[in-house]
Protein backbone atom coordinates (compact mmCIF):
# COMPACT_ATOMS: atom_id res chain seq x y z
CA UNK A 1 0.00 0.00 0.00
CA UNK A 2 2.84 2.44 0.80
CA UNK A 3 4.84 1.69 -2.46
CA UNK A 4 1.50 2.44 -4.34
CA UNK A 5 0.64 5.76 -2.32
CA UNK A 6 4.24 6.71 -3.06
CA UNK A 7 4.12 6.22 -6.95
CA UNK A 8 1.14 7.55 -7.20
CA UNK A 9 2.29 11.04 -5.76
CA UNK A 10 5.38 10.80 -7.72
CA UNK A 11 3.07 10.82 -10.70
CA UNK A 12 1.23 13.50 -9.74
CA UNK A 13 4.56 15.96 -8.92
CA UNK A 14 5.78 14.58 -12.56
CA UNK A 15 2.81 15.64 -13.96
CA UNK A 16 2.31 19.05 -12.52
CA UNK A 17 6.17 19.52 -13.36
CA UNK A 18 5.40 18.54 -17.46
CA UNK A 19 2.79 20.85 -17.09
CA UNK A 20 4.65 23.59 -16.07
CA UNK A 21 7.11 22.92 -18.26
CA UNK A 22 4.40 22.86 -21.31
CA UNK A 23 3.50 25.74 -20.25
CA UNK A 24 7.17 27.83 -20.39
CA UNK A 25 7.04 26.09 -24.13
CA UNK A 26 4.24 28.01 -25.21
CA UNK A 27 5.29 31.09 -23.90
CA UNK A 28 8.70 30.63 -25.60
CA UNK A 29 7.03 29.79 -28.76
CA UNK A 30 4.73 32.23 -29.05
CA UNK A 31 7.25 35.31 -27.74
CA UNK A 32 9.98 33.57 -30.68
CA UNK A 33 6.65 33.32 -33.55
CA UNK A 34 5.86 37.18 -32.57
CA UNK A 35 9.32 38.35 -32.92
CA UNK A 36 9.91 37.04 -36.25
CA UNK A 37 6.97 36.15 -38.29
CA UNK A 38 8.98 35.04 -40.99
CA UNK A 39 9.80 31.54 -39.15
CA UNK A 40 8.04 27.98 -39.42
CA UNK A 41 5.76 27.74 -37.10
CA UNK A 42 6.35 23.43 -36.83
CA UNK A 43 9.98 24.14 -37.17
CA UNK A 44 9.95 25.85 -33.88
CA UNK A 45 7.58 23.26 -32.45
CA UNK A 46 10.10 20.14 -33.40
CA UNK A 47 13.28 22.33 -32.29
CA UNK A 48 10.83 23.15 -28.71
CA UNK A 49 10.11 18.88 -28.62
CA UNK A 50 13.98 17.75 -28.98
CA UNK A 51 12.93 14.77 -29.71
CA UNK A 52 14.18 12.58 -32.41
CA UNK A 53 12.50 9.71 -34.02
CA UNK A 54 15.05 6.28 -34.90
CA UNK A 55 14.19 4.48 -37.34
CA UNK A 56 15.30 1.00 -37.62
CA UNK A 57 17.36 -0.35 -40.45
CA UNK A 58 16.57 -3.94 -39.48
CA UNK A 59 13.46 -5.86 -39.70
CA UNK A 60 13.14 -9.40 -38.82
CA UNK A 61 17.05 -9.77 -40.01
CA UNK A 62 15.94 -7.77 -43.25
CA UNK A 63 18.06 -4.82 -43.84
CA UNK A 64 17.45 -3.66 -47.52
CA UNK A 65 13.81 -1.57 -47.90
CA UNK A 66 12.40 -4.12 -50.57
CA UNK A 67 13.12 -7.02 -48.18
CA UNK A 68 11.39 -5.46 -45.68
CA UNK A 69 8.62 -4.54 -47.77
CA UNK A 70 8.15 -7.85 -48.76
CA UNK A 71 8.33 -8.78 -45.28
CA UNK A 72 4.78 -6.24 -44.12
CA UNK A 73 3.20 -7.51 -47.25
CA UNK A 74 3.18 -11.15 -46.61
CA UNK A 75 2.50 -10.52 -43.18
CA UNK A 76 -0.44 -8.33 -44.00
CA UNK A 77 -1.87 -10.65 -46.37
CA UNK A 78 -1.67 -13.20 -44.05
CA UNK A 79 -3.75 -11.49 -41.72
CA UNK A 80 -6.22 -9.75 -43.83
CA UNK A 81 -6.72 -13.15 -46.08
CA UNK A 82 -7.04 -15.24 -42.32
CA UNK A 83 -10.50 -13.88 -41.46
């Protein structure tokens, strides 16, 4: 009972801290868009995110994109053609 009490308040001070912090994001992003209206408006979103999306080069020990595409289409089929 204690552990769960205990995570669950650590959630909530994470969550009021993410919220703060979306909250300074917006600001920023709106003072940077007013200052120069000549700028992307989902540039400045992705730069505000810092996060960066890997993509793998491997699938199922496939590494070259028509193996791999191969690879979704027979599994597809096989599950659209198994109902």
């Amino acid at each position: 009972m204690h552990k769960t009490k205990a995570r669950y308040h650590v959630a909530i001070r994470k969550t009021r801290k993410d919220e703060a912090n979306m909250k300074i994001n917006v600001l920023q992003l709106s003072a940077v868009l007013s200052e120069n209206r000549n700028r992307d408006f989902w540039q400045e979103v992705k730069r505000i995110r810092c996060r960066q999306s890997n993509i793998s080069s491997v699938v199922d020990g496939q590494s070259s994109a028509a193996d791999i595409a191969d690879i979704f289409a027979t599994t597809y089929r096989d599950f659209y053609t198994s109902v």
